[in-house]
C-alpha atoms as a PDB file:
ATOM      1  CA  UNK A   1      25.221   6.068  -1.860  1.00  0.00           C
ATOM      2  CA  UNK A   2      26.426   6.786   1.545  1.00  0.00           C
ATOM      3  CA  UNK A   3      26.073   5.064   4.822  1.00  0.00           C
ATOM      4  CA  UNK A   4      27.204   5.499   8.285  1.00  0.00           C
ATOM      5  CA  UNK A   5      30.248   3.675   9.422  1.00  0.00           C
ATOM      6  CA  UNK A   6      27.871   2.351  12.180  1.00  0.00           C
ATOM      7  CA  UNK A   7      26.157   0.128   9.007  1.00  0.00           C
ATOM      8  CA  UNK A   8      29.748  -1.298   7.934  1.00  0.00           C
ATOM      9  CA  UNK A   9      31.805  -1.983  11.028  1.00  0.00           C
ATOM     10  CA  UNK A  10      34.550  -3.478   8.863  1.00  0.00           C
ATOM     11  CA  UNK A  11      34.985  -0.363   6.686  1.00  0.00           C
ATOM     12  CA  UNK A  12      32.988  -2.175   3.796  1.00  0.00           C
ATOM     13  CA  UNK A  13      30.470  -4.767   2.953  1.00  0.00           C
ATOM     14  CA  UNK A  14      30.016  -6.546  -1.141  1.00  0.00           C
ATOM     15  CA  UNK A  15      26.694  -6.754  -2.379  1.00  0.00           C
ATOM     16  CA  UNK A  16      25.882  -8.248  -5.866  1.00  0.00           C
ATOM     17  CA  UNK A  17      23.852  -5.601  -7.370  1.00  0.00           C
ATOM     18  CA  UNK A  18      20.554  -7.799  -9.238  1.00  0.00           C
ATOM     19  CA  UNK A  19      16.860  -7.750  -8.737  1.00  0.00           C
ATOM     20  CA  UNK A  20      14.897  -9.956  -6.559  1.00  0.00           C
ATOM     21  CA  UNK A  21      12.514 -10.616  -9.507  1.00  0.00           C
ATOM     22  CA  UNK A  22      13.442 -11.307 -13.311  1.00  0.00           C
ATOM     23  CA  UNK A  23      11.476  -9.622 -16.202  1.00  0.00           C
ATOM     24  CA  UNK A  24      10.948 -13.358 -17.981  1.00  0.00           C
ATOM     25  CA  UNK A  25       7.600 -14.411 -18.895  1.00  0.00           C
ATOM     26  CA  UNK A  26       7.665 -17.744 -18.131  1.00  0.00           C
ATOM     27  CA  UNK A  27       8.089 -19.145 -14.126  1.00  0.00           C
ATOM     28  CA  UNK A  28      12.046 -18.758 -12.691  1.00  0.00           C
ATOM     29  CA  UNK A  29      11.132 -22.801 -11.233  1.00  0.00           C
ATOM     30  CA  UNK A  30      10.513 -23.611 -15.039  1.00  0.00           C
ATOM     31  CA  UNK A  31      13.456 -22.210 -16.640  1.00  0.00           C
ATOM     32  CA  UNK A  32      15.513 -23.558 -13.919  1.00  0.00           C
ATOM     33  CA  UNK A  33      14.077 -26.665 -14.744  1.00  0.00           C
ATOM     34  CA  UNK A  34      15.023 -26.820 -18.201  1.00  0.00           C
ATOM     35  CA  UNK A  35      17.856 -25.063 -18.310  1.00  0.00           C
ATOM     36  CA  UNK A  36      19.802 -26.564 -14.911  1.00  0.00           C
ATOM     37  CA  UNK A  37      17.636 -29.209 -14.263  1.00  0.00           C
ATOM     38  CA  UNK A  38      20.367 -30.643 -11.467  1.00  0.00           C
ATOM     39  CA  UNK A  39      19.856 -27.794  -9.629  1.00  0.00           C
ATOM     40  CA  UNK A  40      16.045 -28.225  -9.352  1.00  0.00           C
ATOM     41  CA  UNK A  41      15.125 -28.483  -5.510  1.00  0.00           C
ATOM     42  CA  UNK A  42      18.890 -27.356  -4.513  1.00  0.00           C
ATOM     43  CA  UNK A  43      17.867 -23.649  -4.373  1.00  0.00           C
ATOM     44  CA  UNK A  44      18.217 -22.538  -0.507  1.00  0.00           C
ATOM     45  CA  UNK A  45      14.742 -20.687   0.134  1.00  0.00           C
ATOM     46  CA  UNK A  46      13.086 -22.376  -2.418  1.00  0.00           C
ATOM     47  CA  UNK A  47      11.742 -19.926  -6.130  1.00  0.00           C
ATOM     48  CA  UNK A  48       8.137 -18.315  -6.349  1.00  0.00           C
ATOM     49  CA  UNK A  49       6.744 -16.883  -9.084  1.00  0.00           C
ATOM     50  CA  UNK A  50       9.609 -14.619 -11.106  1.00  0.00           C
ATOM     51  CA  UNK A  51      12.070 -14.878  -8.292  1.00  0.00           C
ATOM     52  CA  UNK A  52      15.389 -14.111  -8.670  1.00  0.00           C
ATOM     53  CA  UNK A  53      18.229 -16.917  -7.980  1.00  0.00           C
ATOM     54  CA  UNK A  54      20.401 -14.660  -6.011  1.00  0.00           C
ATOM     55  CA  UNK A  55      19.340 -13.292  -2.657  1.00  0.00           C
ATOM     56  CA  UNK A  56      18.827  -9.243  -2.035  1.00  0.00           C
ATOM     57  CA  UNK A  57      18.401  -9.997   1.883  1.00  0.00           C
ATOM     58  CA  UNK A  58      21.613  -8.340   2.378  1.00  0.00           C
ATOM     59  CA  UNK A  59      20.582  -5.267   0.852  1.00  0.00           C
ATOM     60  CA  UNK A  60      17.089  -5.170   2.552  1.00  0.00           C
ATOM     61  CA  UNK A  61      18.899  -5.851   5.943  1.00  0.00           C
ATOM     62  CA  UNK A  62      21.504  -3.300   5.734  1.00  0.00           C
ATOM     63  CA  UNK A  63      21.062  -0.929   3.113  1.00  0.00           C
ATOM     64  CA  UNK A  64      16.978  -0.793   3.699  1.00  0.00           C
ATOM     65  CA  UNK A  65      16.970  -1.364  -0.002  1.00  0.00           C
ATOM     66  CA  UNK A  66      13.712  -2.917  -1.850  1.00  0.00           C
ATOM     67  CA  UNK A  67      12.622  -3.463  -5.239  1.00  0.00           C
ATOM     68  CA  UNK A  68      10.539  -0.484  -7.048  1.00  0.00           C
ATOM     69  CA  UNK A  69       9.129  -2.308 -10.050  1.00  0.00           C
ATOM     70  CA  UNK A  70       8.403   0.431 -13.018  1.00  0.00           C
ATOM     71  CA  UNK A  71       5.086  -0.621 -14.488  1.00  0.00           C
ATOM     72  CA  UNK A  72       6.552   0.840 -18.213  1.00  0.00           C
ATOM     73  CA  UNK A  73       8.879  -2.080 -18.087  1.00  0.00           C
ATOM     74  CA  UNK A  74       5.841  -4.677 -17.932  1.00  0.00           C
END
C-alpha cells in the first residue's frame, strides 16, 4: 500500500491489522462476559453485535480503510 507523505507527517504511523467484526457465532458482549468477565463494562466505546475489541478508527481515518465482509465466509 502506498500513501502520500502528506497522510504520515512523521514518516510512519502503526496500525494493528484486525477486523472490526469477529466471525463468532455467539455475541462479542457474551464471550467477553465469560471469558474476561472483569473486563465487562471497561470496554471504551462500548461492543455491539460481533464487534471487534480493538478499534479500526485509525485505519478508517487515515487510510480510508473499511471492512468488505465476503458473504462465502458466512
Amino acid at each position: 500500500m502506498t500513501v502520500g507523505e502528506d497522510q504520515f507527517p512523521k514518516g510512519h504511523e502503526t496500525f494493528f491489522i484486525v477486523a472490526p467484526t469477529t466471525m463468532q457465532q455467539r455475541l462479542t458482549s457474551e464471550l467477553l462476559e465469560e471469558k474476561f468477565p472483569e473486563l465487562v463494562g471497561k470496554v471504551k466505546g462500548g461492543v455491539e453485535g460481533n464487534g471487534g475489541l480493538i478499534s479500526t478508527l485509525k485505519a478508517k481515518r487515515m487510510l480510508d480503510w473499511e471492512e468488505v465482509i465476503d458473504n462465502r465466509m458466512k
